[in-house]
N, C-alpha and C. Protein backbone atom coordinates (compact mmCIF):
# COMPACT_ATOMS: atom_id res chain seq x y z
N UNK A 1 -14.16 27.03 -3.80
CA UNK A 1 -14.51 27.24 -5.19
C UNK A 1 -16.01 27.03 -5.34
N UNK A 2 -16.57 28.17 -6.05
CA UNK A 2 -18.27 27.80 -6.54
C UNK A 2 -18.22 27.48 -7.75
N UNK A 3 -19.34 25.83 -8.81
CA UNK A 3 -19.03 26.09 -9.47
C UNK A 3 -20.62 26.19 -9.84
N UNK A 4 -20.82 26.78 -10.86
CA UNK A 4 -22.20 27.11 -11.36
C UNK A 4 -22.66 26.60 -12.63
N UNK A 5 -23.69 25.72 -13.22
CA UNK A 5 -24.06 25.25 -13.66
C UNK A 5 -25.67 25.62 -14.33
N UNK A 6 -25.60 25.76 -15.55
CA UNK A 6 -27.06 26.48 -16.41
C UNK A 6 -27.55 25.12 -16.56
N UNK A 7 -28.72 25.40 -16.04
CA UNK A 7 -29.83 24.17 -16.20
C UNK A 7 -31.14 24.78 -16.35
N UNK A 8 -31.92 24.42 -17.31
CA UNK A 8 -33.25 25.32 -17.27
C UNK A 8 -34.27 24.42 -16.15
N UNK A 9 -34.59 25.45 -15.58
CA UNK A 9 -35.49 25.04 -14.58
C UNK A 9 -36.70 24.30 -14.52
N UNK A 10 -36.96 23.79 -15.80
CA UNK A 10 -37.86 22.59 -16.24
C UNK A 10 -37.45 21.66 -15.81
N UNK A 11 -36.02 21.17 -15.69
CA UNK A 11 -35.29 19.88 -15.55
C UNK A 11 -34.80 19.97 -14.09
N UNK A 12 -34.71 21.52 -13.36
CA UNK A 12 -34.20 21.18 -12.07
C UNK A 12 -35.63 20.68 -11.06
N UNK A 13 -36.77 21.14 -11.98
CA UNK A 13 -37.98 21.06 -11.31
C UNK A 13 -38.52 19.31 -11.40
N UNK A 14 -37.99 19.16 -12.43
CA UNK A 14 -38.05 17.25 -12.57
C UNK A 14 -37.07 16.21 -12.05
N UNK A 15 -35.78 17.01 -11.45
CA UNK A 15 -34.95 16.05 -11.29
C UNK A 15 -35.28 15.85 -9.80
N UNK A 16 -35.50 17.53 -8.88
CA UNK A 16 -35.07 17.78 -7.66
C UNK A 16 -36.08 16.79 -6.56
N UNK A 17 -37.52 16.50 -7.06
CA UNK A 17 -38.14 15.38 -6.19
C UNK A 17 -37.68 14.45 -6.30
N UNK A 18 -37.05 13.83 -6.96
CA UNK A 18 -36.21 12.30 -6.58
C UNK A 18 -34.63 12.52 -6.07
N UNK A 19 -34.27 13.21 -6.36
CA UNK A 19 -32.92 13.57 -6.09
C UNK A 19 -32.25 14.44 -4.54
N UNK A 20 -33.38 15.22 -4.31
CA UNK A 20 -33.29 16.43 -3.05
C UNK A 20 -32.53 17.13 -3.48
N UNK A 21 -31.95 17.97 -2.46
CA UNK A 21 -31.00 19.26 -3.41
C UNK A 21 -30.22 18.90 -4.61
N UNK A 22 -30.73 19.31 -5.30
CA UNK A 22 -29.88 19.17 -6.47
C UNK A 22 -28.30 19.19 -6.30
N UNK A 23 -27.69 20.66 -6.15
CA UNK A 23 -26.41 21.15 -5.69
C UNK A 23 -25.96 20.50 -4.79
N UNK A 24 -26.20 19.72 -3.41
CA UNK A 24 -26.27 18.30 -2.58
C UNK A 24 -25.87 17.07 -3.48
N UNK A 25 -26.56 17.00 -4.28
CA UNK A 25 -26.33 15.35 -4.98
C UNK A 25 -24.95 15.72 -5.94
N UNK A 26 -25.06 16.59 -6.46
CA UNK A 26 -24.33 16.96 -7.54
C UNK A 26 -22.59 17.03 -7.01
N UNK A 27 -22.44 17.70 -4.96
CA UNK A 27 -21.60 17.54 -5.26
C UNK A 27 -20.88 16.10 -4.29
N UNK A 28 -21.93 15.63 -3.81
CA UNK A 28 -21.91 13.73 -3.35
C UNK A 28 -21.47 13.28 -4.44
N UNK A 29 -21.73 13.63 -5.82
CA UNK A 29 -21.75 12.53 -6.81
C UNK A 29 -20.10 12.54 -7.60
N UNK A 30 -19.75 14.24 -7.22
CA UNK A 30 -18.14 14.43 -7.59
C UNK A 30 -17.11 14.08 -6.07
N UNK A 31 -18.18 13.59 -5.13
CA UNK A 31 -16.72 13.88 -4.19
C UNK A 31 -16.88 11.94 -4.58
N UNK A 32 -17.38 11.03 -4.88
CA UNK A 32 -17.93 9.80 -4.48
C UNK A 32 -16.61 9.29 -5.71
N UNK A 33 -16.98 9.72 -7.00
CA UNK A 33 -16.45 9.73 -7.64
C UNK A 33 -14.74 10.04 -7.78
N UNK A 34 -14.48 11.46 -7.11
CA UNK A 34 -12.85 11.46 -6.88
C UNK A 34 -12.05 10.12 -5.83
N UNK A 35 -13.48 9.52 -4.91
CA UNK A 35 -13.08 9.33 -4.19
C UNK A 35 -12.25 7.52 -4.92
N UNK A 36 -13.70 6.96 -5.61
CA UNK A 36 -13.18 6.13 -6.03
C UNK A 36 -12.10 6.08 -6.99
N UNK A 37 -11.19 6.88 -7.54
CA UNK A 37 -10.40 7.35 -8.30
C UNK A 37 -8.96 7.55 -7.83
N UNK A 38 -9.36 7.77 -6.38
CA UNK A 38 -8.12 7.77 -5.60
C UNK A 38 -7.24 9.30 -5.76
N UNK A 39 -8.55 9.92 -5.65
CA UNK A 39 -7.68 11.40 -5.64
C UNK A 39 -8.78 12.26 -4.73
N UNK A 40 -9.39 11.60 -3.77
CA UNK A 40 -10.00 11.97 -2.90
C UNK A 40 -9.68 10.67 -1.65
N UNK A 41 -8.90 11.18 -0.42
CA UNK A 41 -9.32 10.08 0.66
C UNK A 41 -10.29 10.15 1.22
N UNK A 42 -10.87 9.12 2.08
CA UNK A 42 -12.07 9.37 3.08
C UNK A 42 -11.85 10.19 4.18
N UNK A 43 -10.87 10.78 4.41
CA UNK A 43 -10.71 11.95 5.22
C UNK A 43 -11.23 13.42 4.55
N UNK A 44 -10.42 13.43 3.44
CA UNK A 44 -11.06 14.35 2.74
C UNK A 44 -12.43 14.52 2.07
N UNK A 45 -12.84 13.32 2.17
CA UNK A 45 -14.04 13.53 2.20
C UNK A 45 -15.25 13.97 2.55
N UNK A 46 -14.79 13.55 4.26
CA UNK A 46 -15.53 13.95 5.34
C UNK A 46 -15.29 15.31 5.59
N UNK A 47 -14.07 16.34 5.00
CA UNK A 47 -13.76 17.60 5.20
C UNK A 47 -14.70 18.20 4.37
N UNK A 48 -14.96 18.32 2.94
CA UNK A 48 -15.70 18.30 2.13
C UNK A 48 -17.46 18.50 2.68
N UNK A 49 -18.12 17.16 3.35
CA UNK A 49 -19.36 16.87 3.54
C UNK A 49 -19.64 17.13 4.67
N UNK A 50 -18.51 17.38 5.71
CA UNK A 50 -18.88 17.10 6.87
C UNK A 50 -19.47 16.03 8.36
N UNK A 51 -19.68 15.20 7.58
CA UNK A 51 -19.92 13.85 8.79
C UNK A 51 -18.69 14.00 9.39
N UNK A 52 -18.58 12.82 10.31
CA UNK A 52 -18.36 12.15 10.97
C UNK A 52 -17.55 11.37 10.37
N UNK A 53 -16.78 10.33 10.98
CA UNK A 53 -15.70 9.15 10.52
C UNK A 53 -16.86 7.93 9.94
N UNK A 54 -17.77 8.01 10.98
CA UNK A 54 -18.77 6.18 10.95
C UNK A 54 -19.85 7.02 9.52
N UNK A 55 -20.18 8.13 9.48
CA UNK A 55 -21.00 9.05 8.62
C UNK A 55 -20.40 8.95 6.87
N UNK A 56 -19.08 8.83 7.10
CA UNK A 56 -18.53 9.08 6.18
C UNK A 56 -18.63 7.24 5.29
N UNK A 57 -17.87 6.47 6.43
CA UNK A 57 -18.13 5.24 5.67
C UNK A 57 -19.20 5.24 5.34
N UNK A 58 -20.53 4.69 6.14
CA UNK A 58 -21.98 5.16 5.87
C UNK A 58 -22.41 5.69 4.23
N UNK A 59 -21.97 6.65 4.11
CA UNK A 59 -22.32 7.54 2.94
C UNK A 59 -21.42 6.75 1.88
N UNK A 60 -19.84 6.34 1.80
CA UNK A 60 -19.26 6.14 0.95
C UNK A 60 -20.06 4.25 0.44
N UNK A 61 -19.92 3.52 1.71
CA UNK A 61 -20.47 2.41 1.73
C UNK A 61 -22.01 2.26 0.82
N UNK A 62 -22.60 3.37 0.93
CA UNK A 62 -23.86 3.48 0.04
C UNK A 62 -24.30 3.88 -1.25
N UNK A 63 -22.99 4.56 -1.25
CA UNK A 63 -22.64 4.79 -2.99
C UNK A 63 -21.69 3.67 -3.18
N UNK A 64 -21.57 2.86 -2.91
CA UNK A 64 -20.88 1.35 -3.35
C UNK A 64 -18.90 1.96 -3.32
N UNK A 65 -18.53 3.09 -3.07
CA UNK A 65 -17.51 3.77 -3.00
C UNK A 65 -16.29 2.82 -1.82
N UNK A 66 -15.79 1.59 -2.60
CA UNK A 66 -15.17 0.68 -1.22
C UNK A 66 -13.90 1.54 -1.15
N UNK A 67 -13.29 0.75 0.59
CA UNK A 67 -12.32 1.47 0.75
C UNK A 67 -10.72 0.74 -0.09
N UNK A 68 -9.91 1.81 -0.78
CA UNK A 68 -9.11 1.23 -1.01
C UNK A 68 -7.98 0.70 0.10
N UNK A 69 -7.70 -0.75 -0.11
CA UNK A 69 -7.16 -1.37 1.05
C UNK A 69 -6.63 -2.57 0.77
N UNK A 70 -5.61 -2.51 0.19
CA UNK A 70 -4.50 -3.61 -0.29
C UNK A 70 -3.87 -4.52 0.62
N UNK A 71 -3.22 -5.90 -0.21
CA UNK A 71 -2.82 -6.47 0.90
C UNK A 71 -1.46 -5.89 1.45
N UNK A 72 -1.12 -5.28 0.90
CA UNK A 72 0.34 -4.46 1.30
C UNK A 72 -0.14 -3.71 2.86
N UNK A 73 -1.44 -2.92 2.65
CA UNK A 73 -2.11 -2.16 3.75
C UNK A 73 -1.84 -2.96 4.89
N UNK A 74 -3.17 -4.31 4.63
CA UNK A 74 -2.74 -5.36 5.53
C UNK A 74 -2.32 -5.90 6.53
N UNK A 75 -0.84 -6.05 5.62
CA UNK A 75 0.47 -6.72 5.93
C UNK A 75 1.01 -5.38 6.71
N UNK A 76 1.17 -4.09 6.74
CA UNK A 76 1.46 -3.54 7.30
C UNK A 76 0.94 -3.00 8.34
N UNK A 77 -0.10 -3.00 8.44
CA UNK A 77 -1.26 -3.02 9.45
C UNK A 77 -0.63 -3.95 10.78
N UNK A 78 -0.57 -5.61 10.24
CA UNK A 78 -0.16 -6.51 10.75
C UNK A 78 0.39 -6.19 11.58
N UNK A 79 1.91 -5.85 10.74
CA UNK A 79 2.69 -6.00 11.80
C UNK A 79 2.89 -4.56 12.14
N UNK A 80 2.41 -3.63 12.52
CA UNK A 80 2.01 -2.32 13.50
C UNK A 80 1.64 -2.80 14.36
N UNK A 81 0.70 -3.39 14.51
CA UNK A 81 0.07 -4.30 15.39
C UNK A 81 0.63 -5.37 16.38
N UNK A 82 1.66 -5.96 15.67
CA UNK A 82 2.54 -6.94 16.69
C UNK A 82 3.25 -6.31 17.18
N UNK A 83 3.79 -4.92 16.21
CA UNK A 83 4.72 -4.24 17.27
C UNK A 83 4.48 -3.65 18.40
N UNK A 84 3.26 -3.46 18.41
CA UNK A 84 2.88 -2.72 19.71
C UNK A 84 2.29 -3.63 20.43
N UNK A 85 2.01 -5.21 20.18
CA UNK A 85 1.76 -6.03 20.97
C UNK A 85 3.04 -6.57 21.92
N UNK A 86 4.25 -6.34 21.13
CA UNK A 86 5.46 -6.80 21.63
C UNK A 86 5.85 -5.66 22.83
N UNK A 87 5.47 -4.65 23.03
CA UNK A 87 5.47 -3.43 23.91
C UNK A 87 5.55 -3.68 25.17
């Protein structure tokens, strides 16, 4: 999907030196956003932007974007973990 956006070019010409690509930030700032919302994972994210796995935290970690990760996660994590320690 493209989406296109009217901006008079006074304002793309003032925003774009602090910002860099405009169309770049703009769509960091919707994937950062779905992400914290929980209707974007960090997989899909990285499909989206392209990095890397360590790229992706990186980027999400810097927009303050934490990972969601409950103690339920955890706890199940846990014991995945023992189970395959018990192996």
């Amino acid at each position: 999907m493209q989406i296109t956006i009217d901006l008079p070019d006074e304002y793309i010409q003032q925003l774009e030196p602090d910002l860099g690509t405009l169309s770049q930030h703009i769509l960091e700032t919707l994937v950062v956003e779905a992400y914290e919302v929980q209707r974007l994972t960090s997989a899909e994210v990285g499909s989206i932007l392209n990095p890397n796995r360590f790229e992706v935290d990186a980027f999400l970690k810097q927009h303050q974007a934490h990972l969601h990760y409950t103690i339920a996660d955890f706890n199940q994590d846990l014991q995945t973990l023992q189970q395959i320690q018990q192996q």
